[in-house]
PDB file of N, CA and C in Angstrom:
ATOM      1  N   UNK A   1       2.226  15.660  -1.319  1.00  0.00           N
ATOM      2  CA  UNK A   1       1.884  14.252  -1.456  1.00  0.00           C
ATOM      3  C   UNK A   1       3.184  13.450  -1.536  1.00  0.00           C
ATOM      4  N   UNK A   2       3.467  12.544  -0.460  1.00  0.00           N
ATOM      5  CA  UNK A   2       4.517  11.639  -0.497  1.00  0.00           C
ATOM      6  C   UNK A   2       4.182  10.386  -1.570  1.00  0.00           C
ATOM      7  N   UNK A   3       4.867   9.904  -1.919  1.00  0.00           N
ATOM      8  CA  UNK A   3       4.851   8.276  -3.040  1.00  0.00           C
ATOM      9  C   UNK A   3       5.985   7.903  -2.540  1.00  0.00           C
ATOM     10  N   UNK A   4       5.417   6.310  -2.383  1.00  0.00           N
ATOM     11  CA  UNK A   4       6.169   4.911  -1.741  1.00  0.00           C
ATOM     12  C   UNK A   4       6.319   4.528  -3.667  1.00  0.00           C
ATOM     13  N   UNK A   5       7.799   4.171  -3.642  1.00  0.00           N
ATOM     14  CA  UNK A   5       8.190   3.539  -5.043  1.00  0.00           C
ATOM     15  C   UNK A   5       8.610   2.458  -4.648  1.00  0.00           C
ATOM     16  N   UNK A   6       8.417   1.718  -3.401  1.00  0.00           N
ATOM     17  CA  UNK A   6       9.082   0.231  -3.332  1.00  0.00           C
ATOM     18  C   UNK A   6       9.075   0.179  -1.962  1.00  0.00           C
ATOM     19  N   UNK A   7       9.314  -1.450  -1.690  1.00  0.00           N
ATOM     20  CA  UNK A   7       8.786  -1.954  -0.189  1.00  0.00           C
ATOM     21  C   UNK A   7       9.690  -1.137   0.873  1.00  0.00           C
ATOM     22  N   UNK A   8      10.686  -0.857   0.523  1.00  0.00           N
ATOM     23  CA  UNK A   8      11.621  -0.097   1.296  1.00  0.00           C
ATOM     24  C   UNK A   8      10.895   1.270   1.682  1.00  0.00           C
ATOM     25  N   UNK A   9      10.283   1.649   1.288  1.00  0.00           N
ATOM     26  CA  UNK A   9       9.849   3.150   1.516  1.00  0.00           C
ATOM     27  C   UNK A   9       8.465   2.600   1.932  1.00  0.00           C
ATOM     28  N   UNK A  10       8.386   2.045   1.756  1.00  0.00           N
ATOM     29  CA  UNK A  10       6.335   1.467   2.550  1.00  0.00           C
ATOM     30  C   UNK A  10       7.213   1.249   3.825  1.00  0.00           C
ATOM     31  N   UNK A  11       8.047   0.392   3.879  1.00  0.00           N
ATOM     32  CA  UNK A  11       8.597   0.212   5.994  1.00  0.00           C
ATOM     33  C   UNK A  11       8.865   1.281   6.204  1.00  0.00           C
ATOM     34  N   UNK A  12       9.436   2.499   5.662  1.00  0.00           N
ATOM     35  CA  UNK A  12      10.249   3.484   6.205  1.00  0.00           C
ATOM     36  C   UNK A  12       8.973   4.200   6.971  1.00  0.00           C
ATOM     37  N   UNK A  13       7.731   4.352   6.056  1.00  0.00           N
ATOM     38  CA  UNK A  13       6.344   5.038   6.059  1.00  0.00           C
ATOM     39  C   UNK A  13       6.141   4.381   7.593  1.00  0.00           C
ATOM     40  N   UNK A  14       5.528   3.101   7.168  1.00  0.00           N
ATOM     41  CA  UNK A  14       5.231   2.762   8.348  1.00  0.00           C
ATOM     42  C   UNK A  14       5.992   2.453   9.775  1.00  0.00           C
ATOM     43  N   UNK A  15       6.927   2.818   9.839  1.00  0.00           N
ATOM     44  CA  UNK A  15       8.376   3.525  10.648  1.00  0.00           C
ATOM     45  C   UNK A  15       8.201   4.420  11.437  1.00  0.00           C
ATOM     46  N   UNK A  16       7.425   4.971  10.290  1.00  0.00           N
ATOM     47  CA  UNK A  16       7.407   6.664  10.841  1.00  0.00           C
ATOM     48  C   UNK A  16       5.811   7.185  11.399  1.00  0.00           C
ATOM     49  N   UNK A  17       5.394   5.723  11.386  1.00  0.00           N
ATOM     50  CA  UNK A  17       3.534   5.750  11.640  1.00  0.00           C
ATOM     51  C   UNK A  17       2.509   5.917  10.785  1.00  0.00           C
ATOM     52  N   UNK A  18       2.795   6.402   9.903  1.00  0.00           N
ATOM     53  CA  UNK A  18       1.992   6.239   8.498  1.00  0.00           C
ATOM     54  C   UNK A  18       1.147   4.980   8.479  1.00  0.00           C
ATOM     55  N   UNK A  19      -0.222   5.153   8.287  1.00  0.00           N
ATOM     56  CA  UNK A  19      -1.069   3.571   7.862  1.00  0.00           C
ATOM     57  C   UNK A  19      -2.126   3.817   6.716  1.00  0.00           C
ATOM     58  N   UNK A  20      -2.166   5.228   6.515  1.00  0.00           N
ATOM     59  CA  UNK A  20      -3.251   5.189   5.462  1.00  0.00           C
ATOM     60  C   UNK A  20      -2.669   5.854   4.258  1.00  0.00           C
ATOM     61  N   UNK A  21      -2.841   5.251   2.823  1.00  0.00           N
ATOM     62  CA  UNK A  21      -2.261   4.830   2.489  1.00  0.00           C
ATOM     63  C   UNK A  21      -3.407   4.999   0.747  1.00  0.00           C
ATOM     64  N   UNK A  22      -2.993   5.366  -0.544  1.00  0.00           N
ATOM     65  CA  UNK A  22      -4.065   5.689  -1.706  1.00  0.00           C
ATOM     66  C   UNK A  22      -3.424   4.861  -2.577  1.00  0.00           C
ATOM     67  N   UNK A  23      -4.315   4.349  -3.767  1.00  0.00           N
ATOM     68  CA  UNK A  23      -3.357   3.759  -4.715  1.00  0.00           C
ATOM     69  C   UNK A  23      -4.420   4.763  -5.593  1.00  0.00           C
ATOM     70  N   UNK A  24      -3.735   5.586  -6.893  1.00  0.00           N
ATOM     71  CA  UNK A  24      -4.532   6.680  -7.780  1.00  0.00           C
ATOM     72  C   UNK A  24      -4.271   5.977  -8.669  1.00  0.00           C
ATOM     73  N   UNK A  25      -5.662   5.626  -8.880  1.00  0.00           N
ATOM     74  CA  UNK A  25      -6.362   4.854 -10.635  1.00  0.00           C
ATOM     75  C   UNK A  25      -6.989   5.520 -11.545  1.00  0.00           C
ATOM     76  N   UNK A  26      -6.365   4.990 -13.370  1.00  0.00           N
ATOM     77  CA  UNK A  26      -7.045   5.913 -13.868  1.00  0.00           C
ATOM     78  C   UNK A  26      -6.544   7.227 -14.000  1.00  0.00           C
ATOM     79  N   UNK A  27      -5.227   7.501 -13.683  1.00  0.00           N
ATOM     80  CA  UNK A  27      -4.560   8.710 -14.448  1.00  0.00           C
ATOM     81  C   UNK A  27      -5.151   9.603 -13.145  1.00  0.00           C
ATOM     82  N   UNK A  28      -5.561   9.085 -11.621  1.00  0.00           N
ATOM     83  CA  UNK A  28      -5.698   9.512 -10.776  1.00  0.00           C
ATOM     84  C   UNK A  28      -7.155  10.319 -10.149  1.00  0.00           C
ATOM     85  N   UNK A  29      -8.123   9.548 -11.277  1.00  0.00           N
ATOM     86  CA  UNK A  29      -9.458  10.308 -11.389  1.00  0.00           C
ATOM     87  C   UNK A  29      -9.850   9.218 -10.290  1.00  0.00           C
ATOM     88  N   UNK A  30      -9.718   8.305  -9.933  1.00  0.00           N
ATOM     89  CA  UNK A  30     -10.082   7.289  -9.011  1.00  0.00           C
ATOM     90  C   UNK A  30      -8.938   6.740  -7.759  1.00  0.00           C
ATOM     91  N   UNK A  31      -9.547   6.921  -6.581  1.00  0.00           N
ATOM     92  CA  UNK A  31      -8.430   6.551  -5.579  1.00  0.00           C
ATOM     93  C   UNK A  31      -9.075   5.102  -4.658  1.00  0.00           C
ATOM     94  N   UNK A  32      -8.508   4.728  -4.492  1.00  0.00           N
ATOM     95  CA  UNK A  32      -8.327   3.212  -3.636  1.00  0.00           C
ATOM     96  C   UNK A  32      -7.613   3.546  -2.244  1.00  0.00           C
ATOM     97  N   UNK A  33      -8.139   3.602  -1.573  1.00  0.00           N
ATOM     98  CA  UNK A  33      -7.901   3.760  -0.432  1.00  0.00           C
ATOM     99  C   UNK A  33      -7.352   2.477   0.474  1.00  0.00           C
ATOM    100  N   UNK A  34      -6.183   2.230   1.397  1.00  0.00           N
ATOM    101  CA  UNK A  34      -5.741   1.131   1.963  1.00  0.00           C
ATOM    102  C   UNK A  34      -4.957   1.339   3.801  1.00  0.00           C
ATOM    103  N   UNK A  35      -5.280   0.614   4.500  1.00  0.00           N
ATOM    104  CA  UNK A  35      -5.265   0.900   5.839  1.00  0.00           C
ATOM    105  C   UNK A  35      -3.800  -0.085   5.786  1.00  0.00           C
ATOM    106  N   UNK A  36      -2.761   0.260   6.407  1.00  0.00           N
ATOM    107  CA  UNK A  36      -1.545  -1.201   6.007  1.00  0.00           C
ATOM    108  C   UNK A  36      -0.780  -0.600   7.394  1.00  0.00           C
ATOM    109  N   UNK A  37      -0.415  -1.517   7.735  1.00  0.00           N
ATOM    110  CA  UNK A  37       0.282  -2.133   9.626  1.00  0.00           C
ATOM    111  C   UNK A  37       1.074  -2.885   9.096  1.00  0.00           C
ATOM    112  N   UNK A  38       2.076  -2.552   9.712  1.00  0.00           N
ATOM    113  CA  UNK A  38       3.177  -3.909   9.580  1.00  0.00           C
ATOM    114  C   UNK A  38       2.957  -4.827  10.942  1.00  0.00           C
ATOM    115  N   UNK A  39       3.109  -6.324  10.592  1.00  0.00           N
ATOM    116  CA  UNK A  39       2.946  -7.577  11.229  1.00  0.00           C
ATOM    117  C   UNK A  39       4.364  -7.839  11.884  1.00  0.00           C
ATOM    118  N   UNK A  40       4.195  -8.596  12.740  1.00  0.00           N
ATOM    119  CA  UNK A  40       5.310  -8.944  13.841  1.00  0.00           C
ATOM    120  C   UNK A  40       6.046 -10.119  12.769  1.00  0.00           C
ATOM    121  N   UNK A  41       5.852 -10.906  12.053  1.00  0.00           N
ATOM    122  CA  UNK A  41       6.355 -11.964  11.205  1.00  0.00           C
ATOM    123  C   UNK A  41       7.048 -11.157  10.078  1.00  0.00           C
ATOM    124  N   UNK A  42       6.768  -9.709  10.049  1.00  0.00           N
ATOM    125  CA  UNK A  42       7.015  -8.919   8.650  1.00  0.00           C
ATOM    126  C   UNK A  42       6.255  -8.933   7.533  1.00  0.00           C
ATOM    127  N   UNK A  43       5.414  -9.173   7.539  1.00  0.00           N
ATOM    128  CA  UNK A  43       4.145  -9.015   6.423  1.00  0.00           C
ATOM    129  C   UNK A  43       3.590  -7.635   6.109  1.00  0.00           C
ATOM    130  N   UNK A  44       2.587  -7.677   5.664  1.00  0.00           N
ATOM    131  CA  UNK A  44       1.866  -6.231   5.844  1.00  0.00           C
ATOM    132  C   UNK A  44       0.630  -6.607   6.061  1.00  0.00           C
ATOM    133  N   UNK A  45      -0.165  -6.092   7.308  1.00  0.00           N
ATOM    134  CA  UNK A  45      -1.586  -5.988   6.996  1.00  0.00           C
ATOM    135  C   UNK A  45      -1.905  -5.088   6.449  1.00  0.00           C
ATOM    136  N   UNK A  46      -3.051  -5.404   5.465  1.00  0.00           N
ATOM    137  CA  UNK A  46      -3.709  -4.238   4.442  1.00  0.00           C
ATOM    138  C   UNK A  46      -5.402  -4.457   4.575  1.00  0.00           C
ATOM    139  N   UNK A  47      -6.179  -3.339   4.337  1.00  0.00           N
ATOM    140  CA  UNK A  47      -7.551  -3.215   4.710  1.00  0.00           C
ATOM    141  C   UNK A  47      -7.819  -2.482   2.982  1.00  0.00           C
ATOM    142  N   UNK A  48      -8.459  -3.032   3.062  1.00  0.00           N
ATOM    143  CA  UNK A  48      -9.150  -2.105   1.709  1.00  0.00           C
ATOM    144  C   UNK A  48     -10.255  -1.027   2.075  1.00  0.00           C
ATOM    145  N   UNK A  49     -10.410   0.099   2.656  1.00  0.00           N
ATOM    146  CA  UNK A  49     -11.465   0.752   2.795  1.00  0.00           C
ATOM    147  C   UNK A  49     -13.066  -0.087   1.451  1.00  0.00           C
ATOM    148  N   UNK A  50     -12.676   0.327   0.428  1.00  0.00           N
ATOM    149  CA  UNK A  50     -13.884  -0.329  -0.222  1.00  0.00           C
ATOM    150  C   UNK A  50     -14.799  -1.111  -0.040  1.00  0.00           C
ATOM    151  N   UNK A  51     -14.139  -1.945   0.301  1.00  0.00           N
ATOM    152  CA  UNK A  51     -15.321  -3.276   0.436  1.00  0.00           C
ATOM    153  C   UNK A  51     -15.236  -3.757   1.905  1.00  0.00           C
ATOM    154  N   UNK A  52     -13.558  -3.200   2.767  1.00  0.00           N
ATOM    155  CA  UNK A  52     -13.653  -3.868   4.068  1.00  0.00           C
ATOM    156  C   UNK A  52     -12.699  -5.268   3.924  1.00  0.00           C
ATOM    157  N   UNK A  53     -12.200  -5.708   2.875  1.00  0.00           N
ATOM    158  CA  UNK A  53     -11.261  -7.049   3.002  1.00  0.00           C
ATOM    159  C   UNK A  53      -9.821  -6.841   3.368  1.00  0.00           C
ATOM    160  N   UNK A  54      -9.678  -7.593   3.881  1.00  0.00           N
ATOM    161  CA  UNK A  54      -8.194  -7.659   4.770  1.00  0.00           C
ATOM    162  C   UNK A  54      -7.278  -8.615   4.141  1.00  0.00           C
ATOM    163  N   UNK A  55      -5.816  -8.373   4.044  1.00  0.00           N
ATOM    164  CA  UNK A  55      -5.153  -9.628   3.675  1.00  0.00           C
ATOM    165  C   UNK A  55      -3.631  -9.146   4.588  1.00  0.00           C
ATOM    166  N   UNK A  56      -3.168 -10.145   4.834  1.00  0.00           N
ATOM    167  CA  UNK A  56      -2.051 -10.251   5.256  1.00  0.00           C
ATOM    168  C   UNK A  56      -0.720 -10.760   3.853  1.00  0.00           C
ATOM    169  N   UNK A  57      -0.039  -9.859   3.504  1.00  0.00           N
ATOM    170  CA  UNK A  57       0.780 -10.360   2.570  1.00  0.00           C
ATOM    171  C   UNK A  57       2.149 -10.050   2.751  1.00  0.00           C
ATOM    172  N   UNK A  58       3.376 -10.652   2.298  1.00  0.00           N
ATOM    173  CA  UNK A  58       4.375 -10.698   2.482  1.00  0.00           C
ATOM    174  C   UNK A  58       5.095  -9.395   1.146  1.00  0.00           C
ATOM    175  N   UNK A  59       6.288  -9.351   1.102  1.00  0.00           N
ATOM    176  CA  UNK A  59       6.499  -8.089   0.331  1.00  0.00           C
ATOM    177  C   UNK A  59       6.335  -8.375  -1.346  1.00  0.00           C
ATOM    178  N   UNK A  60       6.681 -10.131  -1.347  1.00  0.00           N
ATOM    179  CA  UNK A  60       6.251 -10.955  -2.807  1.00  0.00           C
ATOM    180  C   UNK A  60       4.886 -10.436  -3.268  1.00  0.00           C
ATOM    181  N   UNK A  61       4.052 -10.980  -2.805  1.00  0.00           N
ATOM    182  CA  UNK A  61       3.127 -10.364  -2.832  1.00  0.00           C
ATOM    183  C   UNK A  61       2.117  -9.454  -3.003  1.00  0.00           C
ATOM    184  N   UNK A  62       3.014  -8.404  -2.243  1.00  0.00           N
ATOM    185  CA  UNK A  62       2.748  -7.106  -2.823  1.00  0.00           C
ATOM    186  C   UNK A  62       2.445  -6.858  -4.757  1.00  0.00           C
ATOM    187  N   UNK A  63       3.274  -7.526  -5.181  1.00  0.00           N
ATOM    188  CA  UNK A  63       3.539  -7.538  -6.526  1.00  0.00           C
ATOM    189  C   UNK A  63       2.854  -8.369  -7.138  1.00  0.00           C
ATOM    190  N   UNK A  64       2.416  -9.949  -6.364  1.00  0.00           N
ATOM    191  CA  UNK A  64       1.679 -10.701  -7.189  1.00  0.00           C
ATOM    192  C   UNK A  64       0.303 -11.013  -7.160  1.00  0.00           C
ATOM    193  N   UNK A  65      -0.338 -10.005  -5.708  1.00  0.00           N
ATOM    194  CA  UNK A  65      -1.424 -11.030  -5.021  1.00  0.00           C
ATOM    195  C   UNK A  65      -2.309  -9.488  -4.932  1.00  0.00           C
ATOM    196  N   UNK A  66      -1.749  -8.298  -5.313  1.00  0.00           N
ATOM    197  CA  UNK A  66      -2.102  -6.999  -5.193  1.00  0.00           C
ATOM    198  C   UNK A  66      -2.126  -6.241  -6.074  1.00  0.00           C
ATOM    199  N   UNK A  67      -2.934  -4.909  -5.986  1.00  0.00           N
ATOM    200  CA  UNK A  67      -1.971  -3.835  -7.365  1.00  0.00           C
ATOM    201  C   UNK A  67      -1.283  -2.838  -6.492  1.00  0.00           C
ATOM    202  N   UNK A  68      -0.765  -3.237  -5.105  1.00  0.00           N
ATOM    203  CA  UNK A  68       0.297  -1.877  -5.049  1.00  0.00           C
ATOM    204  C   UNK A  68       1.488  -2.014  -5.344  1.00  0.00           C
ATOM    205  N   UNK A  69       1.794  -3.392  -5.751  1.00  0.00           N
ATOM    206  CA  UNK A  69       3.178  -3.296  -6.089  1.00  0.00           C
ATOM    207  C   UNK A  69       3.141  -2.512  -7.895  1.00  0.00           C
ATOM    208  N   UNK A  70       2.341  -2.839  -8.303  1.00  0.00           N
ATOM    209  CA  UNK A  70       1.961  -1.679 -10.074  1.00  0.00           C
ATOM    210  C   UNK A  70       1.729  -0.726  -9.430  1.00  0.00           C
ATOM    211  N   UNK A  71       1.170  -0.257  -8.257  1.00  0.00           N
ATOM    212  CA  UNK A  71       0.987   1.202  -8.217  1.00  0.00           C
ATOM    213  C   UNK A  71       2.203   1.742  -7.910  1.00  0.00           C
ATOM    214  N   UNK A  72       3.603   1.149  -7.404  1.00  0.00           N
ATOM    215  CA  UNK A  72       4.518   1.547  -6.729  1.00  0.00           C
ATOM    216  C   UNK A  72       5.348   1.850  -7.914  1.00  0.00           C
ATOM    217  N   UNK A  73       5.204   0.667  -8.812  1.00  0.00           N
ATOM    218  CA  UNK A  73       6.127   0.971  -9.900  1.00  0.00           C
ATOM    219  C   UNK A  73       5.646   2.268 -10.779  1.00  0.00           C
ATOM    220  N   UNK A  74       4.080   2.156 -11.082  1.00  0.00           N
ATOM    221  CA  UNK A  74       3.193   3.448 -11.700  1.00  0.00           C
ATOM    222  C   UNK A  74       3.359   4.929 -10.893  1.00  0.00           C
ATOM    223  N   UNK A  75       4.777   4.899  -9.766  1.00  0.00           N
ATOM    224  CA  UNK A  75       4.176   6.291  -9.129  1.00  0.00           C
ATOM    225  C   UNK A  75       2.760   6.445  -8.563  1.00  0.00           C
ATOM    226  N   UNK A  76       2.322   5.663  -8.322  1.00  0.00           N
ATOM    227  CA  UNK A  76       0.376   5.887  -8.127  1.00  0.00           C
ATOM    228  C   UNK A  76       0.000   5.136  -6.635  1.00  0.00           C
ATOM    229  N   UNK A  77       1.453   4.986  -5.783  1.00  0.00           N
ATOM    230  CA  UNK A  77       1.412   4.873  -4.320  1.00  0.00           C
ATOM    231  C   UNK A  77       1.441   5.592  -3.664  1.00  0.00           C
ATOM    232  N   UNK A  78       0.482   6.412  -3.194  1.00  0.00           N
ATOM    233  CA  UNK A  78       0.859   7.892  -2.188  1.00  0.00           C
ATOM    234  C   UNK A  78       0.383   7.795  -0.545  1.00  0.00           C
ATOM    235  N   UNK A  79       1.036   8.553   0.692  1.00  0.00           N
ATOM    236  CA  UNK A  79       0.399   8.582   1.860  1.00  0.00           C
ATOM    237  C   UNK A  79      -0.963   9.045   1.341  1.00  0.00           C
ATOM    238  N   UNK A  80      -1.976   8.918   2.575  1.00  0.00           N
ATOM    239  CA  UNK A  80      -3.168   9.631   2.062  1.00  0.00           C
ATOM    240  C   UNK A  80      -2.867  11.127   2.474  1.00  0.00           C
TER     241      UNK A  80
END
């Protein structure tokens, strides 16, 4: 199991083709699943398997508008 600890290693991922993507909740008894493309402007598209919602967010973001930037810091960002 790979873990993204910061936006630098989410581009490298998706660099390397990587798009799917877990955030482990809950001490890892629960996973969140996320579909993420990088955007031509540099954003990230992200899909939430769950529910199906999409957002386009910038790397700020990540941290304020999301929980993968807590999952990144929590270790709890992994490829799928």
């Amino acid at each position: 199991m790979r873990h993204i600890k910061n936006v630098k290693e989410l581009r490298q991922a998706l660099a390397d083709g990587e798009r799917e993507f877990k955030i482990h909740l809950c001490g890892g008894g629960v996973v969140s699943r996320k579909y993420i493309a990088p955007c031509r402007d540099g954003r990230f598209g992200i899909t939430n398997y769950i529910d199906g919602i999409t957002q386009r967010l910038t790397a700020r973001q990540l941290h304020t508008e999301s929980n993968i930037g807590k999952a990144m810091k929590q270790n709890a960002f992994t490829l799928d």
